[in-house]
C-alpha atoms as a PDB file:
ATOM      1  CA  UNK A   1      -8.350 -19.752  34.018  1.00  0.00           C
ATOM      2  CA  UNK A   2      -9.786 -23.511  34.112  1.00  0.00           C
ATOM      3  CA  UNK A   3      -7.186 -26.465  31.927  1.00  0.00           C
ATOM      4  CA  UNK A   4     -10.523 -26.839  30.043  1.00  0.00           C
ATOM      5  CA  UNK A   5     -10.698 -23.009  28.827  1.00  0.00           C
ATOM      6  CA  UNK A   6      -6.789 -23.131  27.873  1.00  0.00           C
ATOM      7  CA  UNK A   7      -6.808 -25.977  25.866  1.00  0.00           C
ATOM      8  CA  UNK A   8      -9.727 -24.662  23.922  1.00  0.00           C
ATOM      9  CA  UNK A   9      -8.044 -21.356  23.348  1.00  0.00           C
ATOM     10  CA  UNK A  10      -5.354 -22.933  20.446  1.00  0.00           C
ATOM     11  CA  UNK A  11      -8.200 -24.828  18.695  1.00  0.00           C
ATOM     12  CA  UNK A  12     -10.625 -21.823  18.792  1.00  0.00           C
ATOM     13  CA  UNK A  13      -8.117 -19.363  17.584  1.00  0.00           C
ATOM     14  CA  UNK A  14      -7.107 -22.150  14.900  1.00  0.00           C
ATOM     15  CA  UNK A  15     -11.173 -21.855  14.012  1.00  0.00           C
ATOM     16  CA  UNK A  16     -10.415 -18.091  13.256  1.00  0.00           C
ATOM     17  CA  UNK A  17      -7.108 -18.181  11.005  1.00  0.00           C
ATOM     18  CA  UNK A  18      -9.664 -21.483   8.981  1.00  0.00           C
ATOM     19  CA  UNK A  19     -10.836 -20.508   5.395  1.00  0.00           C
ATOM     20  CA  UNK A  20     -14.048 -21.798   6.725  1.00  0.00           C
ATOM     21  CA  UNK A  21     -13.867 -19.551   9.170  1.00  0.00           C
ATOM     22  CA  UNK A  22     -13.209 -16.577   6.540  1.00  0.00           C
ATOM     23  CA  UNK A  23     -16.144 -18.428   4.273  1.00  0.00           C
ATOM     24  CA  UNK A  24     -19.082 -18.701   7.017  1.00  0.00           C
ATOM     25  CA  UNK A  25     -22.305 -17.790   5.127  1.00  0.00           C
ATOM     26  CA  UNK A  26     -25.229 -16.583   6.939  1.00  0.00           C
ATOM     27  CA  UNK A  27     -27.851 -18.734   7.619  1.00  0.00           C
ATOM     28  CA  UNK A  28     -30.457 -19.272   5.238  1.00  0.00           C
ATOM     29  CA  UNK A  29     -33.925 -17.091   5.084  1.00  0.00           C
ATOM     30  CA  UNK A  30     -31.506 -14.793   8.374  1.00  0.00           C
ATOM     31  CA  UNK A  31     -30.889 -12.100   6.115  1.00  0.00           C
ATOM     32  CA  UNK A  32     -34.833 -11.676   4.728  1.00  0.00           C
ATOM     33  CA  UNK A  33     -36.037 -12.074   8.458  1.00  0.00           C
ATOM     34  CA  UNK A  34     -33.871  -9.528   9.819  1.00  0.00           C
ATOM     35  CA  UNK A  35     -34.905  -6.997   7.215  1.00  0.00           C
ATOM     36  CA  UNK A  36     -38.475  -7.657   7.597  1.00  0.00           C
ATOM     37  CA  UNK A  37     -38.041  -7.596  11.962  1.00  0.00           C
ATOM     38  CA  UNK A  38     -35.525  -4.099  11.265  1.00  0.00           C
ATOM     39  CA  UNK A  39     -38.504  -2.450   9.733  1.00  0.00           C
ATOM     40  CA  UNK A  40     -40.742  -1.766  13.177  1.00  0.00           C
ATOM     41  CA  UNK A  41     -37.166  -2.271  15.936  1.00  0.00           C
ATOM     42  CA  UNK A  42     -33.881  -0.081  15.745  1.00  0.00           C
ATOM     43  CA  UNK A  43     -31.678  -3.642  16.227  1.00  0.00           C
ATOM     44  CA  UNK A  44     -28.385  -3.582  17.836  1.00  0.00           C
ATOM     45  CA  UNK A  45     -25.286  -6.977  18.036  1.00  0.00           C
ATOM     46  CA  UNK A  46     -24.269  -7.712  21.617  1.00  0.00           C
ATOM     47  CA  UNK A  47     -22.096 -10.931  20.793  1.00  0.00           C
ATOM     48  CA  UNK A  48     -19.361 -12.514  23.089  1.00  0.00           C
ATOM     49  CA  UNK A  49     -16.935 -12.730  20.172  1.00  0.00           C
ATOM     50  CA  UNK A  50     -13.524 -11.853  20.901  1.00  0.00           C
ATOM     51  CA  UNK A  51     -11.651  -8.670  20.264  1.00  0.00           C
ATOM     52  CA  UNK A  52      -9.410 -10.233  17.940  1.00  0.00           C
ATOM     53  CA  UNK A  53     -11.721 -11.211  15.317  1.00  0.00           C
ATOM     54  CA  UNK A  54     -13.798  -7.417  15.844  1.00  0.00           C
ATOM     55  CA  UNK A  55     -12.814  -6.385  12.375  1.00  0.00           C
ATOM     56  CA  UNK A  56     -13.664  -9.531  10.524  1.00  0.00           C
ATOM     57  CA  UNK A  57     -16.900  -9.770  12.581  1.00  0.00           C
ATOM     58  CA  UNK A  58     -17.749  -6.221  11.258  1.00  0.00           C
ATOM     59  CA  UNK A  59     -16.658  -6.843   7.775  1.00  0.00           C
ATOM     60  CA  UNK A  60     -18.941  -9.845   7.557  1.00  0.00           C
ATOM     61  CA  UNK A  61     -21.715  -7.729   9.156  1.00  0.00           C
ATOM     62  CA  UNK A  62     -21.560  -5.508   6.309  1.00  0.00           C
ATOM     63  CA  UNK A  63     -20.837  -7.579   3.968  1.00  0.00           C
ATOM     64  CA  UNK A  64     -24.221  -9.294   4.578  1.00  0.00           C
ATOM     65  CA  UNK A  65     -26.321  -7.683   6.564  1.00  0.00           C
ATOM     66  CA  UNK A  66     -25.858  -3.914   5.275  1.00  0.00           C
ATOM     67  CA  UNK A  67     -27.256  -0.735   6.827  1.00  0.00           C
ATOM     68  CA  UNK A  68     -29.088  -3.282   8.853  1.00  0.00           C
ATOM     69  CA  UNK A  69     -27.872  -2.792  12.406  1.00  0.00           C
ATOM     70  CA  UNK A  70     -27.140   0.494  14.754  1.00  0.00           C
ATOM     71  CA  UNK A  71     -24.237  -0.749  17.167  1.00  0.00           C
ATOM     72  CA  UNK A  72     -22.048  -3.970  17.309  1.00  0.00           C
ATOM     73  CA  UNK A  73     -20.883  -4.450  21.078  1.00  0.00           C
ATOM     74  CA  UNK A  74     -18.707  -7.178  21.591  1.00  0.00           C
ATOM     75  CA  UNK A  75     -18.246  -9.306  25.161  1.00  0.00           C
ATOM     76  CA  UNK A  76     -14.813 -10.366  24.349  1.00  0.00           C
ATOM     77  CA  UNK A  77     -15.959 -13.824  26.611  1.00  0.00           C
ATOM     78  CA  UNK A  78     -13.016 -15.837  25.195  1.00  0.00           C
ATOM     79  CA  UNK A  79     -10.261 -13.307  24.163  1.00  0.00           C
ATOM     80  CA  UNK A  80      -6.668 -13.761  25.332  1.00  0.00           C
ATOM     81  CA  UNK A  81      -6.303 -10.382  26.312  1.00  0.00           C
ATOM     82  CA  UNK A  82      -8.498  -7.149  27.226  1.00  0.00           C
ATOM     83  CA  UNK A  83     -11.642  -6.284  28.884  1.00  0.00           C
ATOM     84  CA  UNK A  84     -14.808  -8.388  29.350  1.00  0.00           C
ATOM     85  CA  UNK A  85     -18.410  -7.362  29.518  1.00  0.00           C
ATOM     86  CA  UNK A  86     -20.783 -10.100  30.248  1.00  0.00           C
ATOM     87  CA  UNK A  87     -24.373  -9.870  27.648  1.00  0.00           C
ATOM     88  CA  UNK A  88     -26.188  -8.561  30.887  1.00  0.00           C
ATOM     89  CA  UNK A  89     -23.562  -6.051  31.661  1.00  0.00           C
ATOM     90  CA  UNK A  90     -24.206  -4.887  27.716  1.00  0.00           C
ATOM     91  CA  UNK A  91     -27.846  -5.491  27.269  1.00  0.00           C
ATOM     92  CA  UNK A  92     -28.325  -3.409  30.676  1.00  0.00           C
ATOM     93  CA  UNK A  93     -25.923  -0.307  29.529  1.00  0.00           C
ATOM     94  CA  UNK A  94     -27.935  -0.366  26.246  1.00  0.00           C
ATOM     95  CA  UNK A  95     -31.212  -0.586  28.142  1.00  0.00           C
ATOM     96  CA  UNK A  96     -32.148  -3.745  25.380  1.00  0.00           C
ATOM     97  CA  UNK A  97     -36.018  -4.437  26.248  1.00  0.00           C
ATOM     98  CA  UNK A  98     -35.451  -7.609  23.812  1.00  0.00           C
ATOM     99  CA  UNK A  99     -32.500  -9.999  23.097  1.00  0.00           C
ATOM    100  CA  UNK A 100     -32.842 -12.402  20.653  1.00  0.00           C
ATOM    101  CA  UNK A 101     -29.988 -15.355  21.717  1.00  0.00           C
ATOM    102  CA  UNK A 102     -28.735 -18.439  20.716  1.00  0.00           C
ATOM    103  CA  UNK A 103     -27.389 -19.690  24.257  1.00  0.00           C
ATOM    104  CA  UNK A 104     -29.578 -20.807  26.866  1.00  0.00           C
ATOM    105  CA  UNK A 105     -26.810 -19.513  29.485  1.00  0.00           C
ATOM    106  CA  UNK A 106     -26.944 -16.100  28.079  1.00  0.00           C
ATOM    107  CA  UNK A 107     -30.660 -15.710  27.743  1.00  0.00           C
ATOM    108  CA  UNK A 108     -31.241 -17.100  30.721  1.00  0.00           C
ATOM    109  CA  UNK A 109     -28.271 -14.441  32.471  1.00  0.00           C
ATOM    110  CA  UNK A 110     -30.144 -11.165  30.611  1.00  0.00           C
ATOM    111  CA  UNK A 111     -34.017 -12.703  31.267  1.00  0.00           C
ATOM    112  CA  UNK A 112     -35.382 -10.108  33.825  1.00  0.00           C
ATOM    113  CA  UNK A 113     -38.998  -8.416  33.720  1.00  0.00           C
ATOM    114  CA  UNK A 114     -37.912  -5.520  32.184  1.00  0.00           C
ATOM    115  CA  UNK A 115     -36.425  -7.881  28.891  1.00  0.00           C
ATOM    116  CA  UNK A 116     -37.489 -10.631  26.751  1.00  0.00           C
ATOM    117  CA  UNK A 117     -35.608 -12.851  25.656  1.00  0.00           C
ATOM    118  CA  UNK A 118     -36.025 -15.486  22.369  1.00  0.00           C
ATOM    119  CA  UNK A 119     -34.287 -18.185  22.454  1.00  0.00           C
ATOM    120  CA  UNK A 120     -33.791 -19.703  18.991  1.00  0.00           C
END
């Protein structure tokens, strides 16, 4: 593990235990345009969030985006402990024809010809 990676680890995980952490909102006008692109696409999470913070990630999930989504798979990128899957590795067991992605690394990893990929 790179000296940069483990002395991000204690502020990240610092991040998590944050109220603003157990706060977040979702970003405004996300919740109406994921209802409105859920209405033609069964829509599925592939995030790299950690292990430890599954439940709250689900909890918030529901919480705001209800009934909304038909799998959260997480990548675990960052966690201190237990398996990682990579987007590509999930996107290409899920046989995902369209990722929409925040991180240029990540779309650019899961762009093929057989998958779009947005980048917002």
């Amino acid at each position: 593990m790179g000296r940069n990676k483990r002395r991000s680890y204690p502020k990240v995980y610092g991040f998590f235990n944050s109220d603003h952490f157990k706060n977040i909102q979702p970003v405004s006008g996300s919740q109406e345009a994921i209802n409105e692109i859920a209405k033609d696409h069964d829509l599925v999470i592939i995030t790299s969030r950690q292990h430890d913070i599954k439940n709250h990630t689900i909890d918030w999930i529901q919480q705001h985006f209800p009934e909304t989504f038909f799998g959260i798979h997480f990548g675990n990128h960052y966690g201190l402990s237990g398996q990682k899957k990579s987007k590509l590795e999930m996107c290409d067991m899920l046989n995902i024809d369209m990722l929409i992605e925040d991180s240029a690394d990540y779309a650019n990893e899961c762009a093929n010809s057989n998958r779009k990929v947005l980048l917002f």
